[in-house]
N, C-alpha and C. Protein backbone atom coordinates (compact mmCIF):
# COMPACT_ATOMS: atom_id res chain seq x y z
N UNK A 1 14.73 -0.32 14.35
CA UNK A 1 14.47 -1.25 13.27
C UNK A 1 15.79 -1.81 12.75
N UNK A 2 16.09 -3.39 12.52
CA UNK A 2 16.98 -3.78 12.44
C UNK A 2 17.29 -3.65 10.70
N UNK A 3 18.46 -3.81 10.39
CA UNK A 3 19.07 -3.65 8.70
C UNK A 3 18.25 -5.21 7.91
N UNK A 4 17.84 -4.81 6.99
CA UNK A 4 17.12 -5.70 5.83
C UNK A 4 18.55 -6.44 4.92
N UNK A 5 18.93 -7.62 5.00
CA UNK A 5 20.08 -8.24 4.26
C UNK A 5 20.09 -9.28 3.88
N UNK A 6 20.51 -9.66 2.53
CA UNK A 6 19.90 -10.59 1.69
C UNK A 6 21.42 -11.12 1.34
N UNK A 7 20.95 -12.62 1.76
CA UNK A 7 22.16 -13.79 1.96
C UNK A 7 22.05 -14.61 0.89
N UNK A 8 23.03 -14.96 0.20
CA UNK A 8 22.64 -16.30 -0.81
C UNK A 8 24.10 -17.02 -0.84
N UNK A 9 24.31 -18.41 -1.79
CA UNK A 9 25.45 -18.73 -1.58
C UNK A 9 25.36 -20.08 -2.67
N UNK A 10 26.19 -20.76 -3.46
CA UNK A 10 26.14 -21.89 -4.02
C UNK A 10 26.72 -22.92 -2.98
N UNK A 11 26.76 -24.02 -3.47
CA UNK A 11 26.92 -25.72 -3.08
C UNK A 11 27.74 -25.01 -1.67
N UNK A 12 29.29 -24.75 -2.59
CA UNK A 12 30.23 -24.27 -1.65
C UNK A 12 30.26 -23.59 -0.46
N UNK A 13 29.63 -22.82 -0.64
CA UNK A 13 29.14 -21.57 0.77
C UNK A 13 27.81 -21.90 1.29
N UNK A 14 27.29 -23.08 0.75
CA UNK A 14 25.68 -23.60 1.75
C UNK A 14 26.06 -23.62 3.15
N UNK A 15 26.97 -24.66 3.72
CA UNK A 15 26.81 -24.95 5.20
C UNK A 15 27.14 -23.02 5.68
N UNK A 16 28.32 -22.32 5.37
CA UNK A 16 28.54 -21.00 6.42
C UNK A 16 27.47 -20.28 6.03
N UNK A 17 26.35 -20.47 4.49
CA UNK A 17 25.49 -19.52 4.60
C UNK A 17 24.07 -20.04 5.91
N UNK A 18 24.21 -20.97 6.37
CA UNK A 18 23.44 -21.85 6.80
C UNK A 18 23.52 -21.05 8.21
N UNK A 19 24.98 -20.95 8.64
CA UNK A 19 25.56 -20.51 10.07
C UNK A 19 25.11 -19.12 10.20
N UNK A 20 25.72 -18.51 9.04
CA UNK A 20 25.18 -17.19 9.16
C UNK A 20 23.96 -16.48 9.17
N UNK A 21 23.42 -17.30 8.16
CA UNK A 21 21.86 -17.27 8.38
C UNK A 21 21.47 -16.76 10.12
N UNK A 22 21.91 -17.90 10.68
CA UNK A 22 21.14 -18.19 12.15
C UNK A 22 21.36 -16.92 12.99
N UNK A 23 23.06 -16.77 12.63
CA UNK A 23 23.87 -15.99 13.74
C UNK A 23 23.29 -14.08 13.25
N UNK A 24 22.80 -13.75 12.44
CA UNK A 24 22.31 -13.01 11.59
C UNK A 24 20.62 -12.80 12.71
N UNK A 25 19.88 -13.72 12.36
CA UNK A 25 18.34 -13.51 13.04
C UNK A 25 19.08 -13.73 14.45
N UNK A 26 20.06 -14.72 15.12
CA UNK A 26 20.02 -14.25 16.40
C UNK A 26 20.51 -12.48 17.00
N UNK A 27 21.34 -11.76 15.71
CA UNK A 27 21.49 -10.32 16.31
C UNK A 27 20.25 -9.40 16.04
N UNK A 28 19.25 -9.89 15.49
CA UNK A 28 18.15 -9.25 15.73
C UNK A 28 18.10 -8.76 13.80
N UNK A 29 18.58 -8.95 12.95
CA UNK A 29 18.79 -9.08 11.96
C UNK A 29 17.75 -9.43 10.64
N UNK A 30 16.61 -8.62 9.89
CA UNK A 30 16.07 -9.30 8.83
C UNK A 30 16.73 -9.69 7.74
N UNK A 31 16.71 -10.91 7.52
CA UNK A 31 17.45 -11.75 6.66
C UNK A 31 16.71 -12.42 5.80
N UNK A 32 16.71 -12.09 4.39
CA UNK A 32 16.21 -12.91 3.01
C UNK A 32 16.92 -13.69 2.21
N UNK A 33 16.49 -15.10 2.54
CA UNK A 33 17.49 -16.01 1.78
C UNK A 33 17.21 -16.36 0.39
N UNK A 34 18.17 -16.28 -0.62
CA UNK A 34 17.95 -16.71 -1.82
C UNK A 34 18.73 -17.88 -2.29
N UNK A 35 18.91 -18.46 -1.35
CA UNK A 35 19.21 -19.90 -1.95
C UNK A 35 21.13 -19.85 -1.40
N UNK A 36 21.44 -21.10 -1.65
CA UNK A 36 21.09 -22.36 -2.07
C UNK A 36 20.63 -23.07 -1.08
N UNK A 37 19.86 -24.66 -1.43
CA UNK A 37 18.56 -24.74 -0.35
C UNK A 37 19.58 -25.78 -0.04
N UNK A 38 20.30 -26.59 -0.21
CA UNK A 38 21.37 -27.43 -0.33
C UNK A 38 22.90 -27.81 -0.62
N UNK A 39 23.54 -28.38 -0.10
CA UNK A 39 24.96 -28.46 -0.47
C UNK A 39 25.11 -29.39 -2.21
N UNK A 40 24.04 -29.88 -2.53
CA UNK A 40 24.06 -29.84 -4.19
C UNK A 40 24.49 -29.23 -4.72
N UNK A 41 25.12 -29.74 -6.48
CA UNK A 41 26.32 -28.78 -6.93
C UNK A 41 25.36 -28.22 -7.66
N UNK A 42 25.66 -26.43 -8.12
CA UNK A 42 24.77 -25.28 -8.04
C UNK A 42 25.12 -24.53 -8.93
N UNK A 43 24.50 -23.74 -9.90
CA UNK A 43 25.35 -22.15 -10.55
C UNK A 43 25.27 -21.25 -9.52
N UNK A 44 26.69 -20.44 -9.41
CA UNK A 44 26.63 -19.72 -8.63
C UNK A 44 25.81 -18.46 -8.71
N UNK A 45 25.86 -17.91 -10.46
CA UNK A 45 24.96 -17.00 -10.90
C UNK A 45 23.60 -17.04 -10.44
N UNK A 46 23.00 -18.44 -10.04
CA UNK A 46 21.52 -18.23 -9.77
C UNK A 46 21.25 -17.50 -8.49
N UNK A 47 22.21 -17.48 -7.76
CA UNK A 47 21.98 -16.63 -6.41
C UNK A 47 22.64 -15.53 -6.31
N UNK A 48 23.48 -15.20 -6.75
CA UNK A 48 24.21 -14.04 -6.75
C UNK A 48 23.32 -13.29 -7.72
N UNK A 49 22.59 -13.04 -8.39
CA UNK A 49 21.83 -12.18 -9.18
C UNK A 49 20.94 -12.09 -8.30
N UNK A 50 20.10 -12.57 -7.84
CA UNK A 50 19.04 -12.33 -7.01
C UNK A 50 19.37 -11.35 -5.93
N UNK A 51 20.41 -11.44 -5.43
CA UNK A 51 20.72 -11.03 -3.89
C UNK A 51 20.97 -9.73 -4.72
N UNK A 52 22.13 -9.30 -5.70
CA UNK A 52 22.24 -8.19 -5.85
C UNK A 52 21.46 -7.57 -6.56
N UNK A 53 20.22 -7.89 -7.39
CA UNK A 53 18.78 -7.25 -7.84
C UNK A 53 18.01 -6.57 -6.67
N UNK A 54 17.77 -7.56 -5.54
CA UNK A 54 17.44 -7.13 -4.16
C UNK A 54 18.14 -5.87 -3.10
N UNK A 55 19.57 -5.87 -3.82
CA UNK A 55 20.00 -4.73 -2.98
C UNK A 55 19.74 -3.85 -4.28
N UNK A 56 20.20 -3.74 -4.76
CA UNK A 56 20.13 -2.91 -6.08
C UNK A 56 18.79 -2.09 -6.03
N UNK A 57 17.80 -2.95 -5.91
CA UNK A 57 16.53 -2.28 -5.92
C UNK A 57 15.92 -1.40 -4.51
N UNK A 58 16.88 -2.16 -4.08
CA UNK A 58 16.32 -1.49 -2.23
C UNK A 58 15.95 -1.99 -1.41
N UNK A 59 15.14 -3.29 -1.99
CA UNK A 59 14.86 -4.11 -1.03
C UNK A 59 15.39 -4.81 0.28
N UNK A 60 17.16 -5.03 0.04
CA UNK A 60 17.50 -5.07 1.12
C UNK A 60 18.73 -3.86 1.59
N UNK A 61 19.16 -3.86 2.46
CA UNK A 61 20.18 -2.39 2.56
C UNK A 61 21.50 -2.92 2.42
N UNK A 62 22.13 -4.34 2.38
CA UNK A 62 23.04 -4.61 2.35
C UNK A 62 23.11 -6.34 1.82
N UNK A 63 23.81 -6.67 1.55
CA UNK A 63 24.27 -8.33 0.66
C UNK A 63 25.08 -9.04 1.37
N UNK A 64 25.11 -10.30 1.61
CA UNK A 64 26.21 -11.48 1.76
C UNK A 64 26.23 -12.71 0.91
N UNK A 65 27.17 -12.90 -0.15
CA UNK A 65 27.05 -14.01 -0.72
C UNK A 65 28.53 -14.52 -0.46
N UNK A 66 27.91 -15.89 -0.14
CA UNK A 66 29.31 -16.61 0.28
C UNK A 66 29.52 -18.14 -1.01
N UNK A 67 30.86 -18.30 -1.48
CA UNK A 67 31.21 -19.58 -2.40
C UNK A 67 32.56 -19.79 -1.91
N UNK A 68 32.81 -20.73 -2.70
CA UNK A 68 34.27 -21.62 -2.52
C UNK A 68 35.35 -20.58 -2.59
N UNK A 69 35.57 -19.31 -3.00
CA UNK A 69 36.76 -18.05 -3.69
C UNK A 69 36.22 -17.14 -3.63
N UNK A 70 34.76 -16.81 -3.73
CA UNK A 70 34.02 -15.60 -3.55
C UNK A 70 34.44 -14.91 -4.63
N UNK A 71 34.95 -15.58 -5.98
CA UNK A 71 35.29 -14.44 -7.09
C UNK A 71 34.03 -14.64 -7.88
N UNK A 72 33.36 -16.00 -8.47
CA UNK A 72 32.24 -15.79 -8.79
C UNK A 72 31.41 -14.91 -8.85
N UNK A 73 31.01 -15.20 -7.28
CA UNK A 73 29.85 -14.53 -6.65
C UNK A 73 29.95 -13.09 -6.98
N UNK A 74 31.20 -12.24 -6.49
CA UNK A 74 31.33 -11.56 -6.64
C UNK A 74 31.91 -10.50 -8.24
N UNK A 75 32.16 -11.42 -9.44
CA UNK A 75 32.15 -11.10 -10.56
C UNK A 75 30.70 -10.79 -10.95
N UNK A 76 29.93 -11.63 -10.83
CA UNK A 76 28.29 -11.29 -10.72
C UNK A 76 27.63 -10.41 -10.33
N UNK A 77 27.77 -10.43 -9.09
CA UNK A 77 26.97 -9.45 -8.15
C UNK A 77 27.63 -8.14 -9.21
N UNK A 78 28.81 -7.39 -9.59
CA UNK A 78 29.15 -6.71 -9.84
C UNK A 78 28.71 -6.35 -11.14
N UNK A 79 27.95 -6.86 -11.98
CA UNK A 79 27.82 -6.56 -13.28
C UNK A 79 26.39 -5.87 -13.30
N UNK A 80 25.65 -5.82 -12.02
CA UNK A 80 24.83 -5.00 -11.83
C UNK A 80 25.09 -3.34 -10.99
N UNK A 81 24.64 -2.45 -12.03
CA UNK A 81 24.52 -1.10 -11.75
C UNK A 81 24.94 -0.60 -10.30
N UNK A 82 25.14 -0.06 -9.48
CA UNK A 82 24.87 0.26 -8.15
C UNK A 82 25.36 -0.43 -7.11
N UNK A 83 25.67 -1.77 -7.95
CA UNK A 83 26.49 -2.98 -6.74
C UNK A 83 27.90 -2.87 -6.72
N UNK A 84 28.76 -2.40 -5.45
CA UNK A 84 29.81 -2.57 -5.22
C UNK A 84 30.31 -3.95 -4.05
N UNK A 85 30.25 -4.90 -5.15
CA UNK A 85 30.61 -6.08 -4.15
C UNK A 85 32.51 -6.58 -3.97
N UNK A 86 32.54 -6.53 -2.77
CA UNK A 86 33.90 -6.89 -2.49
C UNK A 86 34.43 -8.59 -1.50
N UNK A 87 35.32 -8.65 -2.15
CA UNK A 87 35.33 -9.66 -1.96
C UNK A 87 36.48 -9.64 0.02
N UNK A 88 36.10 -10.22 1.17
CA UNK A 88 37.12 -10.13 2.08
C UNK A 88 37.18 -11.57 2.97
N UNK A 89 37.80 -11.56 2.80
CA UNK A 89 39.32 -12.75 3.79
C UNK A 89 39.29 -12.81 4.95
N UNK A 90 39.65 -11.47 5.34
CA UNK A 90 40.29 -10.79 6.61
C UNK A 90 39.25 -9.75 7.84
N UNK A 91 38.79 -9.58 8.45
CA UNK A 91 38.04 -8.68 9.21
C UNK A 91 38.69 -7.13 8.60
N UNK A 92 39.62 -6.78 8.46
CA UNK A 92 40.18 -5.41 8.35
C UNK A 92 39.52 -5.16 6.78
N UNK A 93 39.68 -5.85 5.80
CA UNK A 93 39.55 -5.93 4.73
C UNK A 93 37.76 -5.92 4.56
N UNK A 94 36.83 -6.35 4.84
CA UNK A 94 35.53 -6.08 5.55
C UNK A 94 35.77 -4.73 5.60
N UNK A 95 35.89 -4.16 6.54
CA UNK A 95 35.89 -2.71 6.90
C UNK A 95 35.91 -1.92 5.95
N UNK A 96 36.82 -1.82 5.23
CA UNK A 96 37.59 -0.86 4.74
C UNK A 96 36.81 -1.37 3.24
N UNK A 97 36.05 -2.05 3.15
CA UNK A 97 35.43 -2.06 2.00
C UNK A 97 33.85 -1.34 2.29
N UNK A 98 33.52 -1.10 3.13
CA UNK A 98 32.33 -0.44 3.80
C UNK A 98 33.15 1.11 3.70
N UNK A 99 34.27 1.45 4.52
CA UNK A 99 34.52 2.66 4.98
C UNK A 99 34.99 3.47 3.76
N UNK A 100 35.85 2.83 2.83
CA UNK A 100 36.53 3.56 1.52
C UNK A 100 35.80 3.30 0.10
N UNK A 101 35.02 2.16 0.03
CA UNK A 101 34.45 1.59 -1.31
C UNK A 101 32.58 1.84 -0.83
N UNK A 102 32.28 2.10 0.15
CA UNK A 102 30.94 2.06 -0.15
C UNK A 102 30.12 0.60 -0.47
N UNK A 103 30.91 -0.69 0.13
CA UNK A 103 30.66 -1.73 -0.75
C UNK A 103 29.54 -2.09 -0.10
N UNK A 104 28.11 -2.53 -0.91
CA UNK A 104 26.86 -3.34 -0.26
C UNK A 104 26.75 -4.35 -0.24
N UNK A 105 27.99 -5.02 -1.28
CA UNK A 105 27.78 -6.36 -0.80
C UNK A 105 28.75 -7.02 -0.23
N UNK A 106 28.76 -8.25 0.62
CA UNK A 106 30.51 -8.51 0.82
C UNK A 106 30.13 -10.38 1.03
N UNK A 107 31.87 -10.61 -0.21
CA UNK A 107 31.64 -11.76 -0.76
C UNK A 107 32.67 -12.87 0.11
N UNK A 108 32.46 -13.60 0.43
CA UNK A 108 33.09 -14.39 1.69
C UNK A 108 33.73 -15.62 1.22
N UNK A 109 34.74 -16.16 0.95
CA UNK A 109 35.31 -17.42 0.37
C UNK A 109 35.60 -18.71 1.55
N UNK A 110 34.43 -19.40 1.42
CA UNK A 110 34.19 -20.30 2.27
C UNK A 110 35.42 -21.26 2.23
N UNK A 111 36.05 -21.67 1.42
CA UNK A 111 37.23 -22.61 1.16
C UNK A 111 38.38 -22.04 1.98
N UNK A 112 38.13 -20.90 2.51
CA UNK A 112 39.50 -20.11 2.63
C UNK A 112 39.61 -19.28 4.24
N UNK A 113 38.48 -19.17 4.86
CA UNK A 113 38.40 -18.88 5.78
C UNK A 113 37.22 -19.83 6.64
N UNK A 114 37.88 -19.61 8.23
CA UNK A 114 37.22 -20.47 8.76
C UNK A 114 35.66 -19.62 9.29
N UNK A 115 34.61 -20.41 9.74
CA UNK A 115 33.14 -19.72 10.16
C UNK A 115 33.33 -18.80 11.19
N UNK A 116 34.35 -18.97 12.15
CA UNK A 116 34.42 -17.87 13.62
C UNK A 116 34.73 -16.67 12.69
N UNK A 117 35.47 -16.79 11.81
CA UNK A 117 36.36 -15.79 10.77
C UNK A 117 35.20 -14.90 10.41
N UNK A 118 34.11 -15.74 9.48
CA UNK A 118 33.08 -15.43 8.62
C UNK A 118 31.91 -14.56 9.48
N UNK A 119 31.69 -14.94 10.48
CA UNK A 119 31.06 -14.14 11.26
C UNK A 119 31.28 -12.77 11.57
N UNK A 120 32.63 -12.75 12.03
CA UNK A 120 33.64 -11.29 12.76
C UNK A 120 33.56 -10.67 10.85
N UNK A 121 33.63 -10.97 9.69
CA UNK A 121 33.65 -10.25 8.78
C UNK A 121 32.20 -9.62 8.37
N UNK A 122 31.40 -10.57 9.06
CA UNK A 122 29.72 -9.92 8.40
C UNK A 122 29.31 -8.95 9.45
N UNK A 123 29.62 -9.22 10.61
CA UNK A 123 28.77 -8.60 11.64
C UNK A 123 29.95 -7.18 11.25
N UNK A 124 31.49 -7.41 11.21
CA UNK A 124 31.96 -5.88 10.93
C UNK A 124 31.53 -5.26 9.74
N UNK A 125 31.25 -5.84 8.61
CA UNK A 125 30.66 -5.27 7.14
C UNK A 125 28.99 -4.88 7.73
N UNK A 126 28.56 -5.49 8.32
CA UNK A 126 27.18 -4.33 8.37
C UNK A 126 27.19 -3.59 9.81
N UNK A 127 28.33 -3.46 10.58
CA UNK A 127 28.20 -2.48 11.53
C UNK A 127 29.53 -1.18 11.01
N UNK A 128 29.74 -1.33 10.22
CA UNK A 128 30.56 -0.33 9.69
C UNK A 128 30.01 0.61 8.78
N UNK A 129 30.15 1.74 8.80
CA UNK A 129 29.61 3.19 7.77
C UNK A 129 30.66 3.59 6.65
N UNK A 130 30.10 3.97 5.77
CA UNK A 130 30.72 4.42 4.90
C UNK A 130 31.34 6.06 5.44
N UNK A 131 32.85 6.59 4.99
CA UNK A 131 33.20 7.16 5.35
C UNK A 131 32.95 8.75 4.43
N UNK A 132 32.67 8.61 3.03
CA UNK A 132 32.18 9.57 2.51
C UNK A 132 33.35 10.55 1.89
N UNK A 133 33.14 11.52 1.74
CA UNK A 133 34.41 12.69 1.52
C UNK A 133 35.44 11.99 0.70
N UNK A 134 36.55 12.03 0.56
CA UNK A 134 37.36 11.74 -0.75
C UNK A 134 37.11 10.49 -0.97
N UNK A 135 36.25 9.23 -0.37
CA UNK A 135 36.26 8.20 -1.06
C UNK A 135 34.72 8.14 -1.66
N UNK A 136 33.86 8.93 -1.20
CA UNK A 136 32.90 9.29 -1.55
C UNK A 136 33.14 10.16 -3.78
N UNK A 137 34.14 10.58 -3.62
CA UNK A 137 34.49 11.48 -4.91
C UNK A 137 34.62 9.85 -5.46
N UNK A 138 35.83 9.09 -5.15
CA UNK A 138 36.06 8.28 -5.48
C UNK A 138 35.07 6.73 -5.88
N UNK A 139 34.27 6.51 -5.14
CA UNK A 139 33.24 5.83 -5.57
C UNK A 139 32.12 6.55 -6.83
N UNK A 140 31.65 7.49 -6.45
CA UNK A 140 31.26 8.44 -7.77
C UNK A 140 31.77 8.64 -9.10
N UNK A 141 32.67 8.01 -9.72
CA UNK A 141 33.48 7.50 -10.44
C UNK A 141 33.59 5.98 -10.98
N UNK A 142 32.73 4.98 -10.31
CA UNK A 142 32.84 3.86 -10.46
C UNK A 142 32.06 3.23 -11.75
N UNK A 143 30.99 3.91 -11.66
CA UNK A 143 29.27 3.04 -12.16
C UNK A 143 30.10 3.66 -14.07
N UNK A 144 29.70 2.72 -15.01
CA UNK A 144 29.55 2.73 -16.23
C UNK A 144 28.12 3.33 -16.37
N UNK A 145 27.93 4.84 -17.61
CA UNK A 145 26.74 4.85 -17.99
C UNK A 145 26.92 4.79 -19.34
């Protein structure tokens, strides 16, 4: 059974959420889109809450929200409980936000990296495991109650 992952994105990140979308159901991938339905200018909050309510709740096992800086998206996504969204650039940086942070969601800055880029960072953020043990202590430490 393939991973349940819930994509969203404003104006900015429409066309790579568009790509990813595809490249996503072609790896065999269930994918729930929450918008944006268009490159129209957008709040970014309207999709970034959704996606991380959806992981948050369980519904999906992992997040991709992509914008122009990915700080938005990812200031958002973060103000909910349980969501560790990180923001990555780089493929290594992907990783190591799965392997040391536990992160479920990962926030992609469309302005800043190119789509071959954006791909090699999603497909490594959901084929990567969390590593557990001292960053495991260390994430356990994160959540405000």
């Amino acid at each position: 059974m393939s991973k349940k992952i819930a994509i969203g994105s404003d104006h900015a990140g429409f066309e790579y959420k568009t790509a990813v979308l595809e490249f996503l159901k072609d790896e065999g991938y269930t994918v729930e889109d929450f918008g944006a339905a268009t490159a129209e200018s957008v709040d970014y909050p309207d999709f970034a809450h959704p996606v991380a309510t959806s992981v948050e709740k369980g519904q999906n096992e992992l997040g991709i929200l992509i914008c122009g800086s990915a700080n938005g998206v990812a200031i958002t996504a973060n103000k909910h409980q349980g969501i560790r969204a990180a923001i990555a650039w780089q493929n290594e940086i992907s990783a190591l936000a799965r392997q040391h942070n536990d992160a479920n969601i990962v926030c992609i800055p469309a302005r800043f990296v190119d789509l071959e880029l954006t791909k090699k960072i999603v497909k490594t953020f959901l084929t990567t495991d969390f590593e557990g043990g001292r960053h495991g202590t260390r994430v356990n430490k994160i959540a405000c109650t």
